[in-house]
C-alpha atoms as a PDB file:
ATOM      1  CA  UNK A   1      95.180 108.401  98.941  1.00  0.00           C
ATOM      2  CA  UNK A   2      95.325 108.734  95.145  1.00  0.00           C
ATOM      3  CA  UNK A   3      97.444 111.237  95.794  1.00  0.00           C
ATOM      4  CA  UNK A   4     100.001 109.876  97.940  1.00  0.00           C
ATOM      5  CA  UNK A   5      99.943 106.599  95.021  1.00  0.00           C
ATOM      6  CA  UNK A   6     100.907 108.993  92.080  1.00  0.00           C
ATOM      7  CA  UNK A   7     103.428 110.740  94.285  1.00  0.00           C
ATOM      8  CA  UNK A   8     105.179 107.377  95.082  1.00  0.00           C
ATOM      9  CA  UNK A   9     105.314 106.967  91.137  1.00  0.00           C
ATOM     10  CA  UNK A  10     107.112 110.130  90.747  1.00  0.00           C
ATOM     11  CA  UNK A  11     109.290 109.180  92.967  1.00  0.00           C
ATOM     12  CA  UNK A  12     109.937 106.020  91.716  1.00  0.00           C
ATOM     13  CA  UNK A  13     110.846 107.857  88.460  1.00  0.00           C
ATOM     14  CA  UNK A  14     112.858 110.656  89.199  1.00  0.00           C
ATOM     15  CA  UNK A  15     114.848 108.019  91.468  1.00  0.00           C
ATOM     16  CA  UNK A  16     115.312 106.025  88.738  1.00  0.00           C
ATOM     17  CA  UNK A  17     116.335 108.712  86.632  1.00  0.00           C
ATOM     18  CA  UNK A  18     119.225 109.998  88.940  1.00  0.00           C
ATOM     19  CA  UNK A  19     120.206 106.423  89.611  1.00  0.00           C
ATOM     20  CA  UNK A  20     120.952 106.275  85.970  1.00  0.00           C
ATOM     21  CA  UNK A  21     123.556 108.852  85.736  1.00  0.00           C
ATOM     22  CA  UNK A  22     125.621 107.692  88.677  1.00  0.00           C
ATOM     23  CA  UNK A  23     127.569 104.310  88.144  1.00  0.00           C
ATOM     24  CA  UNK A  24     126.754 101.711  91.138  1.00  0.00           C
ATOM     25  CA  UNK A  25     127.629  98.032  91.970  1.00  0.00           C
ATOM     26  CA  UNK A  26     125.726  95.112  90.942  1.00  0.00           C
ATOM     27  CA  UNK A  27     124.589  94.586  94.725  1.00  0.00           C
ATOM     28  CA  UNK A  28     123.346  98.312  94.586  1.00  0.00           C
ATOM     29  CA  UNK A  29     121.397  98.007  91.722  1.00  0.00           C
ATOM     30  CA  UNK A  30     119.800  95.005  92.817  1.00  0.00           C
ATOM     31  CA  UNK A  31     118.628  96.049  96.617  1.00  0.00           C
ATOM     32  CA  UNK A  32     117.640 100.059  94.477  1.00  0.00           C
ATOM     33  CA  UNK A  33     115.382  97.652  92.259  1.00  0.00           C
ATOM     34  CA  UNK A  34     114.005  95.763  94.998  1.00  0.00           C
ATOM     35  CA  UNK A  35     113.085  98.696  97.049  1.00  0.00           C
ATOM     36  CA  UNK A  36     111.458  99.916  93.937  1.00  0.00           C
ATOM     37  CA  UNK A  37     109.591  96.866  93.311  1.00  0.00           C
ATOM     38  CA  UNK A  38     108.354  96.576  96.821  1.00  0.00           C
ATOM     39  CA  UNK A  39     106.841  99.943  96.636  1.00  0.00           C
ATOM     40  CA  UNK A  40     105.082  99.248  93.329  1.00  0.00           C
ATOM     41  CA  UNK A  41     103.665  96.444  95.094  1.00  0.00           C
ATOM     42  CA  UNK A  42     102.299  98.405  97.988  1.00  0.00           C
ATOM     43  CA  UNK A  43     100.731 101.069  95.670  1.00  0.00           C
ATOM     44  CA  UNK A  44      99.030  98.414  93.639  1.00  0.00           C
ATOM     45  CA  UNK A  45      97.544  96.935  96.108  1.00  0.00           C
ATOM     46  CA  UNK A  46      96.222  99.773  97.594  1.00  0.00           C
ATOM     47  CA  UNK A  47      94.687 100.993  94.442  1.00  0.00           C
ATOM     48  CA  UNK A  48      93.050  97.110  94.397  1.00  0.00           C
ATOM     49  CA  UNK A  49      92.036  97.999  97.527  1.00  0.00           C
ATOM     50  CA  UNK A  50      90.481 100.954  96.981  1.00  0.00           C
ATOM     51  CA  UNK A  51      88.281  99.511  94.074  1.00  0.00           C
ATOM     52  CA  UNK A  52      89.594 102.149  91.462  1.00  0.00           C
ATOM     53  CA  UNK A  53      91.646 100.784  89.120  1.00  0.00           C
ATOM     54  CA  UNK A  54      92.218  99.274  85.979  1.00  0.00           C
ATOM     55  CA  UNK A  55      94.171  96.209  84.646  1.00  0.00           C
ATOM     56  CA  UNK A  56      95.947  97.116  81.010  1.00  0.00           C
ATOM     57  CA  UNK A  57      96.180  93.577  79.573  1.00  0.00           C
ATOM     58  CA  UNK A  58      98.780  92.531  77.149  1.00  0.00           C
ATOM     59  CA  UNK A  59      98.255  88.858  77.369  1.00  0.00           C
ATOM     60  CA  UNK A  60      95.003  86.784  76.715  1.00  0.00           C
ATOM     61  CA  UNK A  61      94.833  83.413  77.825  1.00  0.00           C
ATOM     62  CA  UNK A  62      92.433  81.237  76.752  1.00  0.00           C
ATOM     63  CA  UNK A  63      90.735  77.870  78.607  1.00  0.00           C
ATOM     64  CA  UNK A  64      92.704  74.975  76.927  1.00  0.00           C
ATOM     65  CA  UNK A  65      96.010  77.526  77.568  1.00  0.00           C
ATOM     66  CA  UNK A  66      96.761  78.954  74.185  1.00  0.00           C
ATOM     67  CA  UNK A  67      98.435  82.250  75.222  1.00  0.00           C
ATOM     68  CA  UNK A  68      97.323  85.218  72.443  1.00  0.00           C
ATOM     69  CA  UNK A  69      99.324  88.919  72.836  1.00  0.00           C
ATOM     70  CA  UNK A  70      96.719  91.614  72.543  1.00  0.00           C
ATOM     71  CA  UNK A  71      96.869  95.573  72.632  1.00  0.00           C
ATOM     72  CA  UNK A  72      96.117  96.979  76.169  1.00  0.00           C
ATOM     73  CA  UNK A  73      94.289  99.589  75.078  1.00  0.00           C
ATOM     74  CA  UNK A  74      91.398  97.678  74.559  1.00  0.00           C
ATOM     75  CA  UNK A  75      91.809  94.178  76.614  1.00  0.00           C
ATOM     76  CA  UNK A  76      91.373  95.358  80.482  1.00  0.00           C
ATOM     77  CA  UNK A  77      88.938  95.029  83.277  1.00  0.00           C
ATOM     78  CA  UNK A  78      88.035  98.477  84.759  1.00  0.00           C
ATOM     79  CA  UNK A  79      87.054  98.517  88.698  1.00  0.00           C
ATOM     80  CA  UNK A  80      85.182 101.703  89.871  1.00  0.00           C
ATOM     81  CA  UNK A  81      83.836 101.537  93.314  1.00  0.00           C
ATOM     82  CA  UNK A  82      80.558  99.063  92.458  1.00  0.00           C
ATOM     83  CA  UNK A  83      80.820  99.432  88.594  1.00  0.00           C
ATOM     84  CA  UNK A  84      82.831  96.834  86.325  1.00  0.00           C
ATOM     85  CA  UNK A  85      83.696  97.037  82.574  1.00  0.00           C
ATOM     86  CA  UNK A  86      85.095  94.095  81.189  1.00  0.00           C
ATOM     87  CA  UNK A  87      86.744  94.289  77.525  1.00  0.00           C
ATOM     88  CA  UNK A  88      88.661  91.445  75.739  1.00  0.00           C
ATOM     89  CA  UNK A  89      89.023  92.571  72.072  1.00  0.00           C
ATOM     90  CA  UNK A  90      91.318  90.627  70.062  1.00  0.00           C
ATOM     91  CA  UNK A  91      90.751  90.751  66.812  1.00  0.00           C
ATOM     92  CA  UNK A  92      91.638  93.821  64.869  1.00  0.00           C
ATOM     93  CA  UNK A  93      88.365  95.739  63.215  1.00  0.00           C
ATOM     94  CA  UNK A  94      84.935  95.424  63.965  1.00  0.00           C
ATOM     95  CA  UNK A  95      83.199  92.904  66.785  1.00  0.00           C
ATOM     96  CA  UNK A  96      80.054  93.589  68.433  1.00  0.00           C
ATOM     97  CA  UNK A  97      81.838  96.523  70.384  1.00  0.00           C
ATOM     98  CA  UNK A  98      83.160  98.481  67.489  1.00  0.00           C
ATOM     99  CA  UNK A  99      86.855  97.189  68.255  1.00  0.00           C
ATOM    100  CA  UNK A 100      87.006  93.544  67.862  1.00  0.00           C
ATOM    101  CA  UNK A 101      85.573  91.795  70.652  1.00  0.00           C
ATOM    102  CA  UNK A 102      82.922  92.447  73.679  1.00  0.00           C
ATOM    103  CA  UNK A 103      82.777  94.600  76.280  1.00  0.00           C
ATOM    104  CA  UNK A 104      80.865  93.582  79.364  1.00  0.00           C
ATOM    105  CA  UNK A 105      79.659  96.931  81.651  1.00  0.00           C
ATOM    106  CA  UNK A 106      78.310  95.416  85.025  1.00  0.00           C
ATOM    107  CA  UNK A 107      77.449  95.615  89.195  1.00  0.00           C
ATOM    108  CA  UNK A 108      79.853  94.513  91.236  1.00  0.00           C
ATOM    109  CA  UNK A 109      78.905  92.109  93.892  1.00  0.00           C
ATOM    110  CA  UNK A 110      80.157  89.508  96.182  1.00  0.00           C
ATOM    111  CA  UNK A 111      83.215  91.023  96.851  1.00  0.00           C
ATOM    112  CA  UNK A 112      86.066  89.077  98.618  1.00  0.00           C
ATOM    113  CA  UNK A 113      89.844  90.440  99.254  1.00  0.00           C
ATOM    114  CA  UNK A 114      91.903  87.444 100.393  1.00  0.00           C
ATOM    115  CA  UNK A 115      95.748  87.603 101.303  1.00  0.00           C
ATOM    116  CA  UNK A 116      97.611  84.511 101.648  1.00  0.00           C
ATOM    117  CA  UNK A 117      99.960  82.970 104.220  1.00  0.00           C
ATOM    118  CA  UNK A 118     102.763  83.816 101.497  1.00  0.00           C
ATOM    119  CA  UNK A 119     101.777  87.161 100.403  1.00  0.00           C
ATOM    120  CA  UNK A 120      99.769  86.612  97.412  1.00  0.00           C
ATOM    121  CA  UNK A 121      97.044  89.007  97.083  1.00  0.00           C
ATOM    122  CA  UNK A 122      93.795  87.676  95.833  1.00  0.00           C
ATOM    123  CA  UNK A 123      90.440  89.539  94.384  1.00  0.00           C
ATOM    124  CA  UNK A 124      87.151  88.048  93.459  1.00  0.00           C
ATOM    125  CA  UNK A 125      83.892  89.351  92.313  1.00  0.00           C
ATOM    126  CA  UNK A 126      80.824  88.961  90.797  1.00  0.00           C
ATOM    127  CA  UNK A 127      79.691  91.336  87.797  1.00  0.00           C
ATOM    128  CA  UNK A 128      76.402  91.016  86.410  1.00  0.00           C
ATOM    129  CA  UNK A 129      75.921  93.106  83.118  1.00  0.00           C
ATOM    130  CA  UNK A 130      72.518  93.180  80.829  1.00  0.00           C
ATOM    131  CA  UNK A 131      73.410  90.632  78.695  1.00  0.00           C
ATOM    132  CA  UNK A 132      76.199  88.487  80.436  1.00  0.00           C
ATOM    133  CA  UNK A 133      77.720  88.033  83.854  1.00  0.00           C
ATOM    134  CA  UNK A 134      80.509  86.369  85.578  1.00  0.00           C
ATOM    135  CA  UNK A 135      82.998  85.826  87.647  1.00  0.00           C
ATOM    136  CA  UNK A 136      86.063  87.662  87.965  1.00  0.00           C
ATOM    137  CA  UNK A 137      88.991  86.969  89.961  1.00  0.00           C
ATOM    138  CA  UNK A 138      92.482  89.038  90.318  1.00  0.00           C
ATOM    139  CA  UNK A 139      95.460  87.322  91.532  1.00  0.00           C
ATOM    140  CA  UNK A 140      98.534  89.651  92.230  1.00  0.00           C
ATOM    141  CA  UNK A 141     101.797  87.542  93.399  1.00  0.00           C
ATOM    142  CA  UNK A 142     103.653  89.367  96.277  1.00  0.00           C
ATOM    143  CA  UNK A 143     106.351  91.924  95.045  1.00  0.00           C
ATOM    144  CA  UNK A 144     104.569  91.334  91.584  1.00  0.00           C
ATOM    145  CA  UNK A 145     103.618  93.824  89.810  1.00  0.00           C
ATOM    146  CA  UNK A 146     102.022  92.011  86.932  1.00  0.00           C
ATOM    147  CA  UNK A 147      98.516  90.837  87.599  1.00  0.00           C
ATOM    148  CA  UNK A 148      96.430  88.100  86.123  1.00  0.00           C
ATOM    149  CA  UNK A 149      92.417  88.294  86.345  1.00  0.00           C
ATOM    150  CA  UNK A 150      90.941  85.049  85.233  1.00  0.00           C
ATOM    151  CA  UNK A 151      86.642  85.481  83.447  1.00  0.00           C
ATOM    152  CA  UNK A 152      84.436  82.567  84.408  1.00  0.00           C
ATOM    153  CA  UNK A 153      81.192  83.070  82.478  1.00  0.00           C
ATOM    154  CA  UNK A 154      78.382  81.787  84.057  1.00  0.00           C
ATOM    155  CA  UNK A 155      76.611  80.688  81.001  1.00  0.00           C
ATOM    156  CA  UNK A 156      79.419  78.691  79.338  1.00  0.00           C
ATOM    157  CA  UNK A 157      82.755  76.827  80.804  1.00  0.00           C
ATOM    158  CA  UNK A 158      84.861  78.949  77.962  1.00  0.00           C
ATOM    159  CA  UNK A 159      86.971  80.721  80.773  1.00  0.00           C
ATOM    160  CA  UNK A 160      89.324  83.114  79.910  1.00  0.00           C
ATOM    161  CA  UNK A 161      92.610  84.944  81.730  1.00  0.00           C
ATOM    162  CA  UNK A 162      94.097  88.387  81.165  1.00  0.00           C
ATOM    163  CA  UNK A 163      97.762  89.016  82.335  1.00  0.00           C
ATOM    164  CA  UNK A 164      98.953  92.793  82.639  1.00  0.00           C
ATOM    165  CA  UNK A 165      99.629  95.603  84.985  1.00  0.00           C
ATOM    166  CA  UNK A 166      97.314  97.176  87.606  1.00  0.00           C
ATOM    167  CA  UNK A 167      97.320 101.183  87.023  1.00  0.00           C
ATOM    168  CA  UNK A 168      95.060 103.562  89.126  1.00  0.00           C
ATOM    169  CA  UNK A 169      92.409 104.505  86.485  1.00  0.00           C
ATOM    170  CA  UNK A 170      93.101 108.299  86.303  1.00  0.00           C
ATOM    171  CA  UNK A 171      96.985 106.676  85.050  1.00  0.00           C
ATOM    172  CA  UNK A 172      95.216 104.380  82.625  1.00  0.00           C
ATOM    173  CA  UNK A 173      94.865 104.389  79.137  1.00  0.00           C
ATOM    174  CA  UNK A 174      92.174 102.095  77.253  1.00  0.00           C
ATOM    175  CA  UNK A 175      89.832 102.492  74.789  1.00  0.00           C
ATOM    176  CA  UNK A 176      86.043 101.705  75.399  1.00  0.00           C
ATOM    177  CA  UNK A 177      83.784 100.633  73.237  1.00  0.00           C
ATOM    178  CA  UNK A 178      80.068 100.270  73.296  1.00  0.00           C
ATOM    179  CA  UNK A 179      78.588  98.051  75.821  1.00  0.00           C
ATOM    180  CA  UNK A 180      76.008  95.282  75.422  1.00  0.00           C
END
């Protein structure tokens, strides 16, 4: 299955390549980039679905809806069969992680996959890590391929949303740092 997911990608890219060189219509360009879309959409949710994945966060949002850009190297939420990591890191230099924030490795539990009448894909979790747990919920629009995962601590009402992309984790590229 991961697999057939990176072959779509390659696809995707040496179609997009080739498309490049040859002049087309407006109308062309427009149904090419909706087939292309619609296929990023099936391959992210099957990666979602597969619980192996990671979303890359460039966007933090916090609770009263301040909106904060971050580097998606180190704000993501890993998914790995029953293991979690959470990371939100947005300060630059050293937090109780080593990178600027707090990274959260946990047990997945409670797991729910929802799709609604319109499309919208819908993931929800519980992670429970030694010193903090949570609960997590990814919301994918249909056709979207930009994800949002919103972080509702259990011990505080401070909740907290990440907006990115969903990458298989073998295509993903974050930094860790140390757990508490």
């Amino acid at each position: 299955m991961k697999r057939m997911i990176i072959a779509l990608m390659l696809v995707l890219t040496a179609g997009m390549s080739a498309s490049a060189a040859m002049p087309q219509s407006r109308q062309d360009r427009k149904a090419m980039q909706a087939a292309e879309d619609s296929v990023r959409f099936a391959a992210t949710v099957e990666t979602m679905k597969n619980m192996d994945f990671v979303l890359e966060a460039d966007r933090l949002v916090l609770s009263r809806g301040q909106n904060v850009l971050v580097n998606s190297m180190t704000n993501f939420v890993s998914v790995k069969g029953d293991r979690a990591v959470i990371q939100v890191a947005p300060f630059n230099g050293p937090g109780a992680n080593g990178v600027g924030g707090v990274t959260v490795d946990g047990t997945v539990s409670d797991l729910q996959y929802r799709v609604s009448k319109k499309g919208n894909v819908t993931l929800s979790m519980y992670v429970s890590g030694a010193v903090a747990s949570c609960k997590v919920t990814f919301s994918l629009p249909k056709g979207g391929t930009t994800a949002t995962v919103r972080i509702d601590p259990n011990y505080s009402s401070n909740d907290i949303s990440l907006v990115g992309r969903i990458v298989p984790t073998e295509l993903s590229h974050v930094y860790e740092g140390l757990s508490l």
